[in-house]
Protein backbone atom coordinates (compact mmCIF):
# COMPACT_ATOMS: atom_id res chain seq x y z
CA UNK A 1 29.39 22.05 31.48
CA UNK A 2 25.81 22.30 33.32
CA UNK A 3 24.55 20.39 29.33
CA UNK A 4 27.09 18.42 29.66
CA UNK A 5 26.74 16.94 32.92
CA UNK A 6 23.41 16.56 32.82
CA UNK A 7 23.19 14.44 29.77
CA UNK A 8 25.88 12.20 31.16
CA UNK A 9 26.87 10.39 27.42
CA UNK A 10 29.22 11.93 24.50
CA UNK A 11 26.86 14.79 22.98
CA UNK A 12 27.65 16.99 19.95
CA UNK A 13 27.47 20.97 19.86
CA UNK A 14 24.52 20.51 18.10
CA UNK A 15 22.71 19.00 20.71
CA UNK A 16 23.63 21.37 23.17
CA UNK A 17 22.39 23.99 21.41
CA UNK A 18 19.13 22.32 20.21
CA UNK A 19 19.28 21.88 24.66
CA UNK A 20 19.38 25.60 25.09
CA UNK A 21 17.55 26.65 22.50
CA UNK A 22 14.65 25.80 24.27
CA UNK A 23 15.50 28.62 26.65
CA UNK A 24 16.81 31.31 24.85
CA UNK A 25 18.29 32.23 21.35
CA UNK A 26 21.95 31.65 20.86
CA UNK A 27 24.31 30.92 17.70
CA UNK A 28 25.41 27.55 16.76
CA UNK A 29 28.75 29.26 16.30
CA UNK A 30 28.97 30.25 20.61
CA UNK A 31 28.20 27.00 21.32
CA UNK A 32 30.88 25.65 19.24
CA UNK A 33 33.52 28.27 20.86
CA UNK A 34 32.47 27.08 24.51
CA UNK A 35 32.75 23.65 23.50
CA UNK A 36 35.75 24.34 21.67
CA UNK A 37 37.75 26.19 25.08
CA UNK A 38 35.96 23.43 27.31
CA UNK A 39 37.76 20.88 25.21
CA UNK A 40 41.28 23.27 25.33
CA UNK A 41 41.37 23.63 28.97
CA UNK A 42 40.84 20.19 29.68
CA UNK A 43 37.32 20.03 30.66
CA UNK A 44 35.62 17.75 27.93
CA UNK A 45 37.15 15.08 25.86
CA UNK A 46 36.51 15.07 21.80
CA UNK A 47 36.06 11.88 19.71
CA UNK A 48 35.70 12.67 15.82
CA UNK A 49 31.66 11.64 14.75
CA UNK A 50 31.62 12.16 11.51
CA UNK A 51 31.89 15.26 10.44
CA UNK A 52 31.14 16.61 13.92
CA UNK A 53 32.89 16.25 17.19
CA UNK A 54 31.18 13.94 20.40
CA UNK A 55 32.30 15.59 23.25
CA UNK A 56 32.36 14.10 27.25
CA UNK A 57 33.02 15.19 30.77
CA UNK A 58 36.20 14.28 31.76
CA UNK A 59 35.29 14.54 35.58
CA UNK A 60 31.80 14.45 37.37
CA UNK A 61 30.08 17.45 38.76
CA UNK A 62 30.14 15.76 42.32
CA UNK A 63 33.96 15.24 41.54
CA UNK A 64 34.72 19.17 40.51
CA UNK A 65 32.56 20.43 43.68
CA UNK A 66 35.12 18.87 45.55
CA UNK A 67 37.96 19.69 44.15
CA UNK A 68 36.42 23.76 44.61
CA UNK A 69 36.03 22.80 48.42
CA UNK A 70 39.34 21.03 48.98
CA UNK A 71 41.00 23.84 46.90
CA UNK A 72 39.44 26.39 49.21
CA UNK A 73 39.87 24.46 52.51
CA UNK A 74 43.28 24.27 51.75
CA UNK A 75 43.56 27.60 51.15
CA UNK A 76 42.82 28.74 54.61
CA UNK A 77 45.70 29.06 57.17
CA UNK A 78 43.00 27.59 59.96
CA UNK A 79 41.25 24.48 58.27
CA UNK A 80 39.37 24.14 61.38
CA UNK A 81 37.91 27.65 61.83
CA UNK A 82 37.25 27.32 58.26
CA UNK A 83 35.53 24.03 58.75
CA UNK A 84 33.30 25.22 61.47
CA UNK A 85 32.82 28.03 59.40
CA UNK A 86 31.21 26.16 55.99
CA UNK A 87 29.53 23.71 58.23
CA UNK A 88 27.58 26.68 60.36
CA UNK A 89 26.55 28.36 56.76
CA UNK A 90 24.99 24.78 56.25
CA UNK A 91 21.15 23.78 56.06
CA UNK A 92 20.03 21.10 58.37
CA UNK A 93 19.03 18.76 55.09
CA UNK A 94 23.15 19.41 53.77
CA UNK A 95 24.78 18.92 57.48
CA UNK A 96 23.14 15.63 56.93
CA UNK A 97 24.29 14.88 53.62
CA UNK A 98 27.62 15.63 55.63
CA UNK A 99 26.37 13.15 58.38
CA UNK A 100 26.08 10.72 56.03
CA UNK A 101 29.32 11.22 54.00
CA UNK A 102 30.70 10.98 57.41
CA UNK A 103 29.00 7.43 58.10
CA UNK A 104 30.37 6.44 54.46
CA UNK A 105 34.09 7.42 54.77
CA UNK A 106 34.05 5.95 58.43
CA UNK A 107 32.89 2.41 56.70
CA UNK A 108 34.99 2.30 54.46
CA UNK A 109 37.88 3.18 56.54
CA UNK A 110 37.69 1.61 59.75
CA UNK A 111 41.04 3.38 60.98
CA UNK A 112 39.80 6.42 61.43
CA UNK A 113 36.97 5.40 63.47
CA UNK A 114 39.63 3.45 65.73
CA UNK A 115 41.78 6.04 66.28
CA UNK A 116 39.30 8.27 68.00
CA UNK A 117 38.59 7.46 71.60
CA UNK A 118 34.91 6.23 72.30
CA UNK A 119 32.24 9.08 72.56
CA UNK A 120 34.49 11.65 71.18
CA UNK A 121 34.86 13.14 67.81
CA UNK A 122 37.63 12.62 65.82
CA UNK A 123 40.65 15.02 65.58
CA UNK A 124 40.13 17.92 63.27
CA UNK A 125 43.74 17.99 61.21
CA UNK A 126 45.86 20.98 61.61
CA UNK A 127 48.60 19.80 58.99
CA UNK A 128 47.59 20.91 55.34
CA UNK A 129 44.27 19.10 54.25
CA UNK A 130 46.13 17.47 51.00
CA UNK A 131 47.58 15.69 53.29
CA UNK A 132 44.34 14.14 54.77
CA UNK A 133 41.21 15.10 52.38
CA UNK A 134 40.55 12.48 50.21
CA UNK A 135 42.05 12.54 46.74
CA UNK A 136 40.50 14.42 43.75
CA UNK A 137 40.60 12.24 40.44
CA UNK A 138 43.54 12.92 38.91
CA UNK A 139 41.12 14.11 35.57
CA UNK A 140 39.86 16.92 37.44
CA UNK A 141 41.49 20.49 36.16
CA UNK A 142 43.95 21.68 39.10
CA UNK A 143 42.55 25.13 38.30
CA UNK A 144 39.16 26.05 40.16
CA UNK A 145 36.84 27.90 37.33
CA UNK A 146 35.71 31.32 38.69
CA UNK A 147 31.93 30.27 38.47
CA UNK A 148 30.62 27.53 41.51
CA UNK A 149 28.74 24.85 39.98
CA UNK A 150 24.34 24.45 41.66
CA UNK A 151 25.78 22.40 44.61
CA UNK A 152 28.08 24.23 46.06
CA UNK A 153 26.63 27.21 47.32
CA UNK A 154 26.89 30.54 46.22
CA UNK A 155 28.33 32.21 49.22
CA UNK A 156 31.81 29.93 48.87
CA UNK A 157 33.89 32.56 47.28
CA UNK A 158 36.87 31.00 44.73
CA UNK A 159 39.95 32.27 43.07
CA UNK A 160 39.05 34.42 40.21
CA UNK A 161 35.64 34.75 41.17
CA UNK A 162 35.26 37.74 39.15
CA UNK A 163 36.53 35.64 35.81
CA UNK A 164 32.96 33.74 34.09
CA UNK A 165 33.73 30.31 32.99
CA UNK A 166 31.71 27.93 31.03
CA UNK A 167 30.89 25.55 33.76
CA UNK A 168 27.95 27.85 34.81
CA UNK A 169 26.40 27.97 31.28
């Protein structure tokens, strides 16, 4: 998915593996499996080119990271603690990428600035976070992959964590 992602237009397996090639020596044939069970769970899209197959994301990296967060947030049966928890495992550069995600959601929705009183933070939810995390595209896979894509960092544990998946690769 990592190929994929990061040449963000329809590519073909043999692209990919001319792409990792470069690093190490792999079969033309494994690259067409991966592709191949990307493509069957609903990861990539296919479009006949030819007599090969283009295949695309069907959701954005920034999109599956947070689907793996809200998934594990709403996991937890204390969303705060849990909260408190991910932001205190934070660098100061990501708490303000968080800062400024903040800013951004506050912007664009001005009720949710109002409804906190002035000079204090806002109300940390204590009803299931579907209910109030912002929606994941609907083309993201409901299933979390065991592997955590570069953002997200490695100490976030997920559901079959012990499972490798393709998105790593």
């Amino acid at each position: 998915m990592s190929r994929v992602w990061q040449w963000n237009r329809p590519v073909t397996v043999r692209e990919v593996l001319e792409d990792l090639q470069r690093e190490r020596s792999i079969a033309y044939t494994t690259v067409m499996t991966v592709m191949d069970n990307l493509h069957q769970k609903g990861w990539v899209r296919r479009e006949v080119d030819g007599r090969a197959y283009r295949y695309t994301a069907v959701s954005t990296r920034a999109a599956y990271a947070a689907a793996l967060m809200n998934e594990a947030w709403s996991k937890s049966d204390n969303p705060a603690a849990a909260l408190v928890a991910f932001f205190g495992m934070m660098s100061p550069t990501q708490r303000d990428a968080l800062e400024d995600a903040v800013r951004m959601v506050r912007r664009d929705q001005p009720e949710v600035e109002a409804e906190a009183a002035p000079g204090t933070a806002p109300e940390v939810p204590s009803e299931a976070p579907s209910e109030t995390a912002p929606e994941v595209p609907a083309e993201v896979p409901a299933e979390a992959p065991g592997e955590v894509p570069d953002e997200v960092p490695a100490e976030v544990p997920s559901e079959g964590a012990d499972r490798e998946h393709p998105a790593g690769r």
